[in-house]
C-alpha atoms as a PDB file:
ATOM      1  CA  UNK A   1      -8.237  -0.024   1.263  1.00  0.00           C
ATOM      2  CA  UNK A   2      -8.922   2.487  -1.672  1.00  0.00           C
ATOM      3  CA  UNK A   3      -6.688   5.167   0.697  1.00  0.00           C
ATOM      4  CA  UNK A   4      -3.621   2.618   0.360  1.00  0.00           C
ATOM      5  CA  UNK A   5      -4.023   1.709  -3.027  1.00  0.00           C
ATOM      6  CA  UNK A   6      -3.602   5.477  -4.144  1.00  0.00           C
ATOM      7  CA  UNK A   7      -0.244   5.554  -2.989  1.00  0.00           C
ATOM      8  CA  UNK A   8       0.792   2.171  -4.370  1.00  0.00           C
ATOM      9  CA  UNK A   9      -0.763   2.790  -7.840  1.00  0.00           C
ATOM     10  CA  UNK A  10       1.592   6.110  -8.066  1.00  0.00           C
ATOM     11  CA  UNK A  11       4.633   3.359  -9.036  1.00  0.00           C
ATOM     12  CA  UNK A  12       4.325   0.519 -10.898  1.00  0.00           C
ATOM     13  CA  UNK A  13       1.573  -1.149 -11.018  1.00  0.00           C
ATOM     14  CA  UNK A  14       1.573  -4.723 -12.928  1.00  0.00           C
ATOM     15  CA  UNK A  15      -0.470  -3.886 -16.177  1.00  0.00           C
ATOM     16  CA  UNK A  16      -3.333  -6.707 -16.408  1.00  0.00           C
ATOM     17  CA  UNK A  17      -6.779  -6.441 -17.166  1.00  0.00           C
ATOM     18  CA  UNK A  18      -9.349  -5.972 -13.914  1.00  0.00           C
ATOM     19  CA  UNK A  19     -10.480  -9.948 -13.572  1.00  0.00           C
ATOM     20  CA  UNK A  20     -14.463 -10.176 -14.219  1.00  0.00           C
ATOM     21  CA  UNK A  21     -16.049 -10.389 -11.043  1.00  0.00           C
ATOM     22  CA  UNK A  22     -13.600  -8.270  -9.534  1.00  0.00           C
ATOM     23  CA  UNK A  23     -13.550  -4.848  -7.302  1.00  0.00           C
ATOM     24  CA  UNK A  24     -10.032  -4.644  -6.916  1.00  0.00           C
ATOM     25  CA  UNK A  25      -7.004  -6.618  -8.484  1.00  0.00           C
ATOM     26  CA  UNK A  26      -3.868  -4.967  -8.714  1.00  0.00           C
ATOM     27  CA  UNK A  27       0.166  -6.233  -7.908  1.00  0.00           C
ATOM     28  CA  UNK A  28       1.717  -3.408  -7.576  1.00  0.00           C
ATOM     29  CA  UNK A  29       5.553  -3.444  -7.237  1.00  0.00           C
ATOM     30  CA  UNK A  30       7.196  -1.786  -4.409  1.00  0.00           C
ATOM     31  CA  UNK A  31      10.680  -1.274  -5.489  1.00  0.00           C
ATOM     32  CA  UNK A  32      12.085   1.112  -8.562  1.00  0.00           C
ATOM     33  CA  UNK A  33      13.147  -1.313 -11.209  1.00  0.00           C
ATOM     34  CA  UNK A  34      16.994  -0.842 -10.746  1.00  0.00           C
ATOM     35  CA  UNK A  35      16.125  -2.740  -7.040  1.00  0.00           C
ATOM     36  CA  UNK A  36      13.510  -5.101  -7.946  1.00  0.00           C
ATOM     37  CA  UNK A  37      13.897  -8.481  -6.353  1.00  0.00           C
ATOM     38  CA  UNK A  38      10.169  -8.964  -6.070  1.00  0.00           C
ATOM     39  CA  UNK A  39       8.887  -6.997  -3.561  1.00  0.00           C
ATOM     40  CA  UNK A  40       5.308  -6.482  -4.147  1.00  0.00           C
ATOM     41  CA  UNK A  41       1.803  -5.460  -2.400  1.00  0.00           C
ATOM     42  CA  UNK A  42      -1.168  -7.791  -4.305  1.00  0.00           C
ATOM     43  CA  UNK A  43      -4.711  -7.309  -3.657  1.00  0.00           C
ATOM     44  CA  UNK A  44      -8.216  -8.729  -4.640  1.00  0.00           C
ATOM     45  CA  UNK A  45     -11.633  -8.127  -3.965  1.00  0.00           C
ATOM     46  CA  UNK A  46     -14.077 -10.292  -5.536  1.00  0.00           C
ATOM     47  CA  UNK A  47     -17.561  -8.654  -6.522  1.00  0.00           C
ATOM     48  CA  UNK A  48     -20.248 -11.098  -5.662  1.00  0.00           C
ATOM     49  CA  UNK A  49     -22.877  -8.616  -6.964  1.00  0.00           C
ATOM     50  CA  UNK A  50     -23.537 -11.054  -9.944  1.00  0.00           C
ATOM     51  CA  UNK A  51     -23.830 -13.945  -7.311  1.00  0.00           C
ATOM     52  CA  UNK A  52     -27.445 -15.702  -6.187  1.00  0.00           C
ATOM     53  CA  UNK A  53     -27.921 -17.122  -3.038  1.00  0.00           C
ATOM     54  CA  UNK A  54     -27.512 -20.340  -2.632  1.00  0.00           C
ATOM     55  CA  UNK A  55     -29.768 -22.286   0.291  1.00  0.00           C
ATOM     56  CA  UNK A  56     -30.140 -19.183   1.494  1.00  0.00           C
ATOM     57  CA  UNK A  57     -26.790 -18.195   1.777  1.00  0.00           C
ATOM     58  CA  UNK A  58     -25.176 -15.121   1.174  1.00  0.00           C
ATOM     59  CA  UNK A  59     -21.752 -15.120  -0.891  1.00  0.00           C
ATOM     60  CA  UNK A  60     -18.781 -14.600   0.736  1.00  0.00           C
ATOM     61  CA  UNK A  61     -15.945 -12.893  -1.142  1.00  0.00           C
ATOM     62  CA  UNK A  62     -12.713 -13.511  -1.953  1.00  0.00           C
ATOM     63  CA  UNK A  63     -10.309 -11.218  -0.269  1.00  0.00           C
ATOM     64  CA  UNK A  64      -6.942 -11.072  -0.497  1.00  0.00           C
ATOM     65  CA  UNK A  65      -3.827  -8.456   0.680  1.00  0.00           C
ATOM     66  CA  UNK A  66      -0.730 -10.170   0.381  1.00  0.00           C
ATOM     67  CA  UNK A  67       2.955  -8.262   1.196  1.00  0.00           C
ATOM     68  CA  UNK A  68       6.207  -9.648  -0.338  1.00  0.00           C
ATOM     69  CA  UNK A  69       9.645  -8.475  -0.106  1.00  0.00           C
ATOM     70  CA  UNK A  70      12.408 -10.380  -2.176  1.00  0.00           C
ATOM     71  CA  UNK A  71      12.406 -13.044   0.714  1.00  0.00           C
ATOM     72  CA  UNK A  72       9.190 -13.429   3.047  1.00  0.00           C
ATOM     73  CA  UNK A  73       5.623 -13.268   2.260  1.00  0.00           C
ATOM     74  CA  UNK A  74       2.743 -12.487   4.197  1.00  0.00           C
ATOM     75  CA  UNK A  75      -0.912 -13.271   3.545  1.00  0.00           C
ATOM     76  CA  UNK A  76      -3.179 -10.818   5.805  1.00  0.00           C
ATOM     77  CA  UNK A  77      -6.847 -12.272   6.496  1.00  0.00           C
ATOM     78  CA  UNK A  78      -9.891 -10.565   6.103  1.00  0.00           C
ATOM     79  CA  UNK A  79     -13.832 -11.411   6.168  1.00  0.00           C
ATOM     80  CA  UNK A  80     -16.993  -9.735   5.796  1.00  0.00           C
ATOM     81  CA  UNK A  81     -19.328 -12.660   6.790  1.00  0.00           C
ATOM     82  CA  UNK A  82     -20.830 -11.068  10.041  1.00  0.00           C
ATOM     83  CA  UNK A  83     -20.956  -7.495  11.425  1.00  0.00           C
ATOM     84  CA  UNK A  84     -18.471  -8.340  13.723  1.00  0.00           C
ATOM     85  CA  UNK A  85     -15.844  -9.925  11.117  1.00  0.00           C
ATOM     86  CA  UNK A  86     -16.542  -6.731   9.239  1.00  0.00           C
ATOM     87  CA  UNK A  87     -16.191  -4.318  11.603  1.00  0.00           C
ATOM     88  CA  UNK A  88     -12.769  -6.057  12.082  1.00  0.00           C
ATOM     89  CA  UNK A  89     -11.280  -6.289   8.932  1.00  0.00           C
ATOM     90  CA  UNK A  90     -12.280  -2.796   8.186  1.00  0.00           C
ATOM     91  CA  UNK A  91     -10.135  -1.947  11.462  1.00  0.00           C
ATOM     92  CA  UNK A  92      -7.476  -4.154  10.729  1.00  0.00           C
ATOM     93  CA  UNK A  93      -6.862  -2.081   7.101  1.00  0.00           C
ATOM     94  CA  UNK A  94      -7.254   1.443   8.664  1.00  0.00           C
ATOM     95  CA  UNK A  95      -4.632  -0.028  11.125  1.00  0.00           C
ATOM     96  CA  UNK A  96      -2.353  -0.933   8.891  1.00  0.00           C
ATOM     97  CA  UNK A  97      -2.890   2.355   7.078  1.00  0.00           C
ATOM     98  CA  UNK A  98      -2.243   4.320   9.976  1.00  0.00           C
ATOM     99  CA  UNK A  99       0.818   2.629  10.650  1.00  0.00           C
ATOM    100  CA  UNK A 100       2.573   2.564   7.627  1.00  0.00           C
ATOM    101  CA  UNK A 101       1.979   6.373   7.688  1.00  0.00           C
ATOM    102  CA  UNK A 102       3.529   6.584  10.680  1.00  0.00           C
ATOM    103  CA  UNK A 103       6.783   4.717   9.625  1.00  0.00           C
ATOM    104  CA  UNK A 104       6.914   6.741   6.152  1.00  0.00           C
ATOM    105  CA  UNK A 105       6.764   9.471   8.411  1.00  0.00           C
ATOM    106  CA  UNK A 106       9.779   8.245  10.866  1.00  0.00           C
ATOM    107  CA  UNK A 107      11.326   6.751   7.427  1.00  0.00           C
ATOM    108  CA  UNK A 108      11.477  10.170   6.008  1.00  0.00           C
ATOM    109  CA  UNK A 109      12.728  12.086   9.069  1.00  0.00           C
ATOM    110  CA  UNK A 110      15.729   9.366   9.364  1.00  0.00           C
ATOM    111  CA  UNK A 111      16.779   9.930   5.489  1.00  0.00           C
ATOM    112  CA  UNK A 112      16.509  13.250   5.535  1.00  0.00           C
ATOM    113  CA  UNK A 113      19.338  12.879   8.571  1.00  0.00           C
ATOM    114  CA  UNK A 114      21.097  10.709   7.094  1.00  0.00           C
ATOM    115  CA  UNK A 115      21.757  12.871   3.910  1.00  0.00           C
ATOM    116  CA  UNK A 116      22.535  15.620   5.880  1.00  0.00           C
ATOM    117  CA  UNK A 117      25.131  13.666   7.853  1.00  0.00           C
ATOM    118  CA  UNK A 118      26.888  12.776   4.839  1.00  0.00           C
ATOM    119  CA  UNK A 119      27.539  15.694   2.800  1.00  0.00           C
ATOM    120  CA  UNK A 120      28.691  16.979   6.772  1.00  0.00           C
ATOM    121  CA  UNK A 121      26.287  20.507   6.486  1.00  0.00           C
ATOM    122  CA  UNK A 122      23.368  21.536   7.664  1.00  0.00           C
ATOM    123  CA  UNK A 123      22.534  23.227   4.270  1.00  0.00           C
ATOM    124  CA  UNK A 124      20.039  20.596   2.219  1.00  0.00           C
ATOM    125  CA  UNK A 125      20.623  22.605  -1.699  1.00  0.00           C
ATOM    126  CA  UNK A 126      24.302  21.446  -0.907  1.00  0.00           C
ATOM    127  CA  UNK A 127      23.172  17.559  -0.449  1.00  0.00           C
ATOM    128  CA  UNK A 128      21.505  16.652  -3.965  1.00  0.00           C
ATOM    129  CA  UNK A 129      17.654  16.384  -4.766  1.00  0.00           C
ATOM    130  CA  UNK A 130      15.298  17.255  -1.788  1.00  0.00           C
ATOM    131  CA  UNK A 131      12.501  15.778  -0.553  1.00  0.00           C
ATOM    132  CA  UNK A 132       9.142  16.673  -2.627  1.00  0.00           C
ATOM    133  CA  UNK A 133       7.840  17.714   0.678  1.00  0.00           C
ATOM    134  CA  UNK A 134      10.591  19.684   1.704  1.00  0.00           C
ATOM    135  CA  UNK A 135      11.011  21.134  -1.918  1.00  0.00           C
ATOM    136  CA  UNK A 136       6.412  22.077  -1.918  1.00  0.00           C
ATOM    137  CA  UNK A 137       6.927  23.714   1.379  1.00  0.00           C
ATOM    138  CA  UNK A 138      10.280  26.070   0.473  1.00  0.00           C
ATOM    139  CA  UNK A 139       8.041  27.092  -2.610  1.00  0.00           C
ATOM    140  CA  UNK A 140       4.659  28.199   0.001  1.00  0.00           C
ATOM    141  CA  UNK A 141       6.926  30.615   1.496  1.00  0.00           C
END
């Protein structure tokens, strides 16, 4: 989860205080402010470090990814009460990781087409500010 997080705290993250009993809880926005409409990644990890057992049970924490765009919502469930739940939700979030890489990846190809389709050249300095990947690479040669 950490590996997602890194990208998502590069924009705007909402500024509030890490809950106590908390590992994680951020709300991070996904859209530049100019487009905001609500979109937004929020996540929580409760720390049940400070928690006893109770009858002999072990705590189970609260865990919590939810994606919003300015419409829909979803709520993705995870669990780490038994190996097999955890192996699980730990596969579920490398999933997910794995594919959103894979769409930036796409996402980025089709833009990058898209702006050279409309300025009609195949020369990118003519068609405004390039990619930062595209502008890191022309710099290592």
């Amino acid at each position: 989860m950490s590996y997602l997080i890194q990208y998502a705290l590069s924009r705007s993250s909402q500024a509030r205080p890490i809950r106590r009993g908390s590992r994680v809880d951020e709300c991070t926005l996904l859209n530049r402010p100019a487009f905001d409409g609500g979109a937004h990644v929020s996540v929580f990890v409760e720390d049940t470090s400070g928690r006893r057992l109770r009858r002999r049970r072990v705590p189970s924490p609260r865990l919590k990814l939810q994606i919003a765009d300015c419409v829909n919502e979803i709520n993705l469930e995870f669990s780490v009460d038994s190996a097999e739940l955890r192996e699980n939700s730990l596969y579920k979030i490398e999933t997910l990781i794995a594919v959103l890489e894979h769409f930036r990846a796409g996402l980025a190809a089709e833009a990058e087409l898209r702006a050279l389709r409309e300025c009609g050249s195949r020369d990118t300095s003519s068609c405004g500010p390039e990619r930062p990947a595209a502008r890191a690479a022309a710099h290592e040669h």
